[in-house]
C-alpha atoms as a PDB file:
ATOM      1  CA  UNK A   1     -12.755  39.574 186.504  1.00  0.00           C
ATOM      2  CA  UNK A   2     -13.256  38.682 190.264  1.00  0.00           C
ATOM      3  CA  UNK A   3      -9.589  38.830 190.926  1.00  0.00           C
ATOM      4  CA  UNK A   4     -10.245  42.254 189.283  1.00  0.00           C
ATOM      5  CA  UNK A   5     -12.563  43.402 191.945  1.00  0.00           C
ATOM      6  CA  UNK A   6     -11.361  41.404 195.314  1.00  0.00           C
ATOM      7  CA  UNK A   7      -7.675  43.221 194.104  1.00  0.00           C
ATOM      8  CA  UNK A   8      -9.605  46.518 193.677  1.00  0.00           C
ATOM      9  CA  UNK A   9     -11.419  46.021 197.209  1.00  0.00           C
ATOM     10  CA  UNK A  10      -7.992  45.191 198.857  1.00  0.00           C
ATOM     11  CA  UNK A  11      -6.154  48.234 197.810  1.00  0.00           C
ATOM     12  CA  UNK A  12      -9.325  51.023 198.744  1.00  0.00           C
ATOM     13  CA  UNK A  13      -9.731  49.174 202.264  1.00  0.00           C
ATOM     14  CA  UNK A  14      -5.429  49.340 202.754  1.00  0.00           C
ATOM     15  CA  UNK A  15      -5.374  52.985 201.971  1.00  0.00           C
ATOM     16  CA  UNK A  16      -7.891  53.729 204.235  1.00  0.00           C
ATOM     17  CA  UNK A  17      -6.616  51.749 207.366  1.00  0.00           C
ATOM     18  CA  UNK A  18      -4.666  53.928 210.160  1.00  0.00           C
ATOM     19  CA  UNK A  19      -2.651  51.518 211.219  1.00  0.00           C
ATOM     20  CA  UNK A  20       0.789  50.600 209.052  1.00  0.00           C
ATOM     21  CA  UNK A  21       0.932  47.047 209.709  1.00  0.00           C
ATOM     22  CA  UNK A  22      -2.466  46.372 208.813  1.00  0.00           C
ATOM     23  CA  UNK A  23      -2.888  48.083 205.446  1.00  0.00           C
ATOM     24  CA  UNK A  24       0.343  46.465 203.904  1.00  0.00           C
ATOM     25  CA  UNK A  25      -1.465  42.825 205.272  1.00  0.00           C
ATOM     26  CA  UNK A  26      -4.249  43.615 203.451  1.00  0.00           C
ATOM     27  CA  UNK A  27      -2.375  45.591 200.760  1.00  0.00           C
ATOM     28  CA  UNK A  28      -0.382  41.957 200.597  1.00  0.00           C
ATOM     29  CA  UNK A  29      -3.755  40.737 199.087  1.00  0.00           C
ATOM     30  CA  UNK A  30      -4.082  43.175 196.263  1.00  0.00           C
ATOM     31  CA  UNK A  31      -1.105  42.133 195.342  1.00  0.00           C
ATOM     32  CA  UNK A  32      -1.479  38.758 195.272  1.00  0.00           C
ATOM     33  CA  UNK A  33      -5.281  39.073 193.519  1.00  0.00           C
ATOM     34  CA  UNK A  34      -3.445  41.420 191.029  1.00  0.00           C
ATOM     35  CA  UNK A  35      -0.706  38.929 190.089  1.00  0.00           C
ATOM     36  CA  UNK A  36      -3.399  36.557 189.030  1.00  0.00           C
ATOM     37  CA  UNK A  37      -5.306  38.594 187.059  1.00  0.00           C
ATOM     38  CA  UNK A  38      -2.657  40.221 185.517  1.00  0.00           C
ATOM     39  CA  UNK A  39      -1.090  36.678 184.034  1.00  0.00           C
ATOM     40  CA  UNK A  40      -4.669  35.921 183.022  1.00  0.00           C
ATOM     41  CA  UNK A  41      -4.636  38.777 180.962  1.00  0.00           C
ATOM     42  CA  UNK A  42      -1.001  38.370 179.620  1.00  0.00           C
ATOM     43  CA  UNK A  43      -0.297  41.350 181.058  1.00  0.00           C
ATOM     44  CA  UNK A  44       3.623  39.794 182.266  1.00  0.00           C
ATOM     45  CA  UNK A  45       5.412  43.224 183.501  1.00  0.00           C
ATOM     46  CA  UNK A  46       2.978  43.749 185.773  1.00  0.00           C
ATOM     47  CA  UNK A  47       1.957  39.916 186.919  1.00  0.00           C
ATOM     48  CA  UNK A  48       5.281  39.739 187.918  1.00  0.00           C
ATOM     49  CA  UNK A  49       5.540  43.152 189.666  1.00  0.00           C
ATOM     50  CA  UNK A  50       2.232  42.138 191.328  1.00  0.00           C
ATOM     51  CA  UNK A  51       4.561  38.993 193.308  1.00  0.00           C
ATOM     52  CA  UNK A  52       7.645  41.144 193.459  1.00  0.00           C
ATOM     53  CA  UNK A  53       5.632  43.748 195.600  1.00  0.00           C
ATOM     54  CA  UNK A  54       3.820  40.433 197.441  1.00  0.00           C
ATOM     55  CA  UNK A  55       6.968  39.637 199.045  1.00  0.00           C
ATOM     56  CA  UNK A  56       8.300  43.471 199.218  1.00  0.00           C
ATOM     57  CA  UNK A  57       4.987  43.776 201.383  1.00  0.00           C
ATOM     58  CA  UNK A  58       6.054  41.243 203.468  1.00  0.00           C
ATOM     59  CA  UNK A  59       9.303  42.115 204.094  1.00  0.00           C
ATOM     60  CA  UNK A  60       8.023  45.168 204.944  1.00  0.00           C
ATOM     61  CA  UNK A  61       5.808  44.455 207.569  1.00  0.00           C
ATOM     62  CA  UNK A  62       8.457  43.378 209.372  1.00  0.00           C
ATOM     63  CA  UNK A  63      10.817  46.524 209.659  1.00  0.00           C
ATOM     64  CA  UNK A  64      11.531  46.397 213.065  1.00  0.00           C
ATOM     65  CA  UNK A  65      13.176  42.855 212.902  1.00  0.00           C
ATOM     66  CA  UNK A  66      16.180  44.691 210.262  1.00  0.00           C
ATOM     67  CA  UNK A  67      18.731  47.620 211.232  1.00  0.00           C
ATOM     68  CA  UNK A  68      18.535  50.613 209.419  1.00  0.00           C
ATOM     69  CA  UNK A  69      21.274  49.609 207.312  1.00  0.00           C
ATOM     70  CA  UNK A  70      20.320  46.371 205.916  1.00  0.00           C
ATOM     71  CA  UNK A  71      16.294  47.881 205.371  1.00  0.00           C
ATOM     72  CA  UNK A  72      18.237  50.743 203.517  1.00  0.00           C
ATOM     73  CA  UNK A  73      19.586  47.842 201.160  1.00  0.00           C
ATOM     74  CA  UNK A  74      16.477  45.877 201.114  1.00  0.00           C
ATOM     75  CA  UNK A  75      15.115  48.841 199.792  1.00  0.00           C
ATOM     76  CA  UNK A  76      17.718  48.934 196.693  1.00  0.00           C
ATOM     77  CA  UNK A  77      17.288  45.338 196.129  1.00  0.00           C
ATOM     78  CA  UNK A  78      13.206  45.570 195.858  1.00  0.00           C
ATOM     79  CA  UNK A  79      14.218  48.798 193.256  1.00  0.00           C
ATOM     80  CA  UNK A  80      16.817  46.788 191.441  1.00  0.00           C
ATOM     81  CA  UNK A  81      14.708  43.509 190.610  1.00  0.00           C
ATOM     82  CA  UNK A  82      11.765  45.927 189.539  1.00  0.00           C
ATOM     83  CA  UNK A  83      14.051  47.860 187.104  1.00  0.00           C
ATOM     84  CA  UNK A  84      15.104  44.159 186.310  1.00  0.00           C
ATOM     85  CA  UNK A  85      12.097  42.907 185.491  1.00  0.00           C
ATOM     86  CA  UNK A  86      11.139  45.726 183.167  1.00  0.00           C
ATOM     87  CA  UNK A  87      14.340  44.998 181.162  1.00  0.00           C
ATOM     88  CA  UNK A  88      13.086  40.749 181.121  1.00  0.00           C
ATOM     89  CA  UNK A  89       9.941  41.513 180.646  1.00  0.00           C
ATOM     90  CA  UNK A  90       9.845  44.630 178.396  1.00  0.00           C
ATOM     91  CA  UNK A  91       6.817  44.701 175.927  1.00  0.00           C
ATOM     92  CA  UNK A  92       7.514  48.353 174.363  1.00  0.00           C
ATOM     93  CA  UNK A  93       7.136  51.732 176.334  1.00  0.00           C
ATOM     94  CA  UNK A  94       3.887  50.383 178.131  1.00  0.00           C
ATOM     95  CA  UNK A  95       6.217  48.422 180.167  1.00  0.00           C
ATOM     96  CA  UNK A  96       7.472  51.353 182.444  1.00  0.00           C
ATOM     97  CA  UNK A  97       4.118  52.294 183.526  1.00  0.00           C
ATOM     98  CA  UNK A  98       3.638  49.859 186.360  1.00  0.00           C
ATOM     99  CA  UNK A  99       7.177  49.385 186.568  1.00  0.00           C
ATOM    100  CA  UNK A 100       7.692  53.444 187.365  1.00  0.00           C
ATOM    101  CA  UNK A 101       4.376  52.950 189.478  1.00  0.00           C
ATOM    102  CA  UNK A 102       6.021  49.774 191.948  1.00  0.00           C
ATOM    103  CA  UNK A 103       9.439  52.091 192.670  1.00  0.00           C
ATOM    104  CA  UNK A 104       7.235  55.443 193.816  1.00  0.00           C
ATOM    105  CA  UNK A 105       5.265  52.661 195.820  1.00  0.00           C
ATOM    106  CA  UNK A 106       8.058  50.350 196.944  1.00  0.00           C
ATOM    107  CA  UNK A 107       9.422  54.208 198.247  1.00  0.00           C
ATOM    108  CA  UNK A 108       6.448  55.272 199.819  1.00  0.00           C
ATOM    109  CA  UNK A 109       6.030  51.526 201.511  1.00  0.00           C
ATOM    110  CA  UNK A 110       9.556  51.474 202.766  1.00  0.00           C
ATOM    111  CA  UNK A 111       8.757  54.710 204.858  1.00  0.00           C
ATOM    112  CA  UNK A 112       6.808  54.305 208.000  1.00  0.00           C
ATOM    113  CA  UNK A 113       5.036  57.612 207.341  1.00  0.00           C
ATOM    114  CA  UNK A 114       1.399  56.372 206.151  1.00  0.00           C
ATOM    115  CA  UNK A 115       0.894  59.681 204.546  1.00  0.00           C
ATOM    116  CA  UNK A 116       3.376  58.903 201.993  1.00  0.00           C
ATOM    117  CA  UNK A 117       1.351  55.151 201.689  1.00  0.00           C
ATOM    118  CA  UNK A 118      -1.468  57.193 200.761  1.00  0.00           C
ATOM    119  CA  UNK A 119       0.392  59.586 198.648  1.00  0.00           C
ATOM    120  CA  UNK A 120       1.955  56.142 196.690  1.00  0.00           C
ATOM    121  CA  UNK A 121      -1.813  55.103 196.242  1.00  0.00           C
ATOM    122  CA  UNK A 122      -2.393  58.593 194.066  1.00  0.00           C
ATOM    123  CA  UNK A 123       0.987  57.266 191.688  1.00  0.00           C
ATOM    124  CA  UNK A 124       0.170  53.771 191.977  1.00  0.00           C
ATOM    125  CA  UNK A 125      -3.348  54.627 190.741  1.00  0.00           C
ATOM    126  CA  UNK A 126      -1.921  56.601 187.752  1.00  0.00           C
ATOM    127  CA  UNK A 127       0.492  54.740 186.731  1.00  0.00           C
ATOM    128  CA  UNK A 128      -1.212  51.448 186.974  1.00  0.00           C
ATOM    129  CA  UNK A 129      -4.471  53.374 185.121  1.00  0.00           C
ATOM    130  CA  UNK A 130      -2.680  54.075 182.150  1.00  0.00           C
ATOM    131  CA  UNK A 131      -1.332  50.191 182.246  1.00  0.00           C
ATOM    132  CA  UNK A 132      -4.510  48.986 182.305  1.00  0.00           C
ATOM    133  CA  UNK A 133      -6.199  51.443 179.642  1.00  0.00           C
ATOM    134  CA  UNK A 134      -3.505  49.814 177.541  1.00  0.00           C
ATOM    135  CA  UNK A 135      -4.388  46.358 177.783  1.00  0.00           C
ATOM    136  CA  UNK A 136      -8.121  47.480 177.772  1.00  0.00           C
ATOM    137  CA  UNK A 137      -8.692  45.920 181.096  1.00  0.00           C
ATOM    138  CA  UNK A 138     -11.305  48.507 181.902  1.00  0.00           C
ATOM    139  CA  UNK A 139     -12.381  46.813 185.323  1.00  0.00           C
ATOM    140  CA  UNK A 140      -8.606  47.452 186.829  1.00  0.00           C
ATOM    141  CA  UNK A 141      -8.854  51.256 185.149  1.00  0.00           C
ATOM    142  CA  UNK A 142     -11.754  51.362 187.246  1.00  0.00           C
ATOM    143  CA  UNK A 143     -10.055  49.880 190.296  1.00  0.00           C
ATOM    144  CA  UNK A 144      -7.194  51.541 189.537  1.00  0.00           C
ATOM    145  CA  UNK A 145      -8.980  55.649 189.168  1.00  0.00           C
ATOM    146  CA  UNK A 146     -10.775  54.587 192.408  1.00  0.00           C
ATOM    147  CA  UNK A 147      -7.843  53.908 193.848  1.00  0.00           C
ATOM    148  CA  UNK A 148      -6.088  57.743 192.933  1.00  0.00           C
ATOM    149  CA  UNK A 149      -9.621  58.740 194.174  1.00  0.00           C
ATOM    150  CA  UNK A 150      -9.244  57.417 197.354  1.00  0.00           C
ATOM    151  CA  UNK A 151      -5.650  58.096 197.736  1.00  0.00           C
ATOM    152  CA  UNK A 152      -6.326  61.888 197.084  1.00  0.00           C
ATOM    153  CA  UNK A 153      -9.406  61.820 199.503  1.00  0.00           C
ATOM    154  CA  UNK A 154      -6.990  60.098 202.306  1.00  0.00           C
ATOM    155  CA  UNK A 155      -4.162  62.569 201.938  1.00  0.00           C
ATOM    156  CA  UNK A 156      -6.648  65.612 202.098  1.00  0.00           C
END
């Protein structure tokens, strides 16, 4: 459950920081407290979405050090090996939820436009909710709806 909440805190402070860089450092965290509680839960699509977007964060902090080219393909390859791991690590229909949620975000990330970060929070939040509702993990539903919240307050 604390791996619940510090993942919950990371994502609300990211969405509401200005500056790119910085919210996808601290958005790095979420992802990183989310992987663990998600494989303590058994929840494996998205514990392993949670390190796929870890080091698509990364990557994407640094998007000046790649042409536009080779970003552009980064891009597909981040989309690929989620649609990948939804195939691995498919547990029935629940399984597109967060998968569905990480390609809107992965998107959204890729941009440099922090509107559309804020928009991907509003999807993320969704489609992550619904995840979570399913594996009755009602402190990352909570996370997860204050997350949309937030996301919908920051794009207003």
């Amino acid at each position: 459950m604390v791996f619940s909440i510090l993942a919950l805190l990371a994502v609300c402070i990211s969405i509401c920081i200005k500056d790119r860089k910085k919210s996808l450092y601290v958005q790095s965290l979420n992802c990183f407290f989310e992987a663990i509680y998600d494989f303590l839960i058994t929840a494996f699509t998205g514990a392993i979405l949670s390190i796929i977007n870890l080091i698509r964060t990364f990557i994407f902090i640094n998007k000046n050090k790649f042409s536009k080219s080779v970003y552009l393909i980064i891009l597909f390859i981040f989309e690929g090996i989620i649609m990948i791991n939804c195939y691995f690590s498919w547990t029935g229909w629940v399984s597109l939820l967060p998968t569905i949620g990480s390609m809107i975000r992965s998107y959204c990330l890729w941009q440099s436009n922090m509107k559309l970060v804020r928009i991907s929070g509003i999807t993320t939040g969704l489609f992550y909710g619904l995840y979570y509702i399913y594996y009755q993990s009602w402190v990352m539903v909570l996370g997860e709806m204050t997350l949309l919240l937030v996301g919908i307050y920051s794009v207003l």
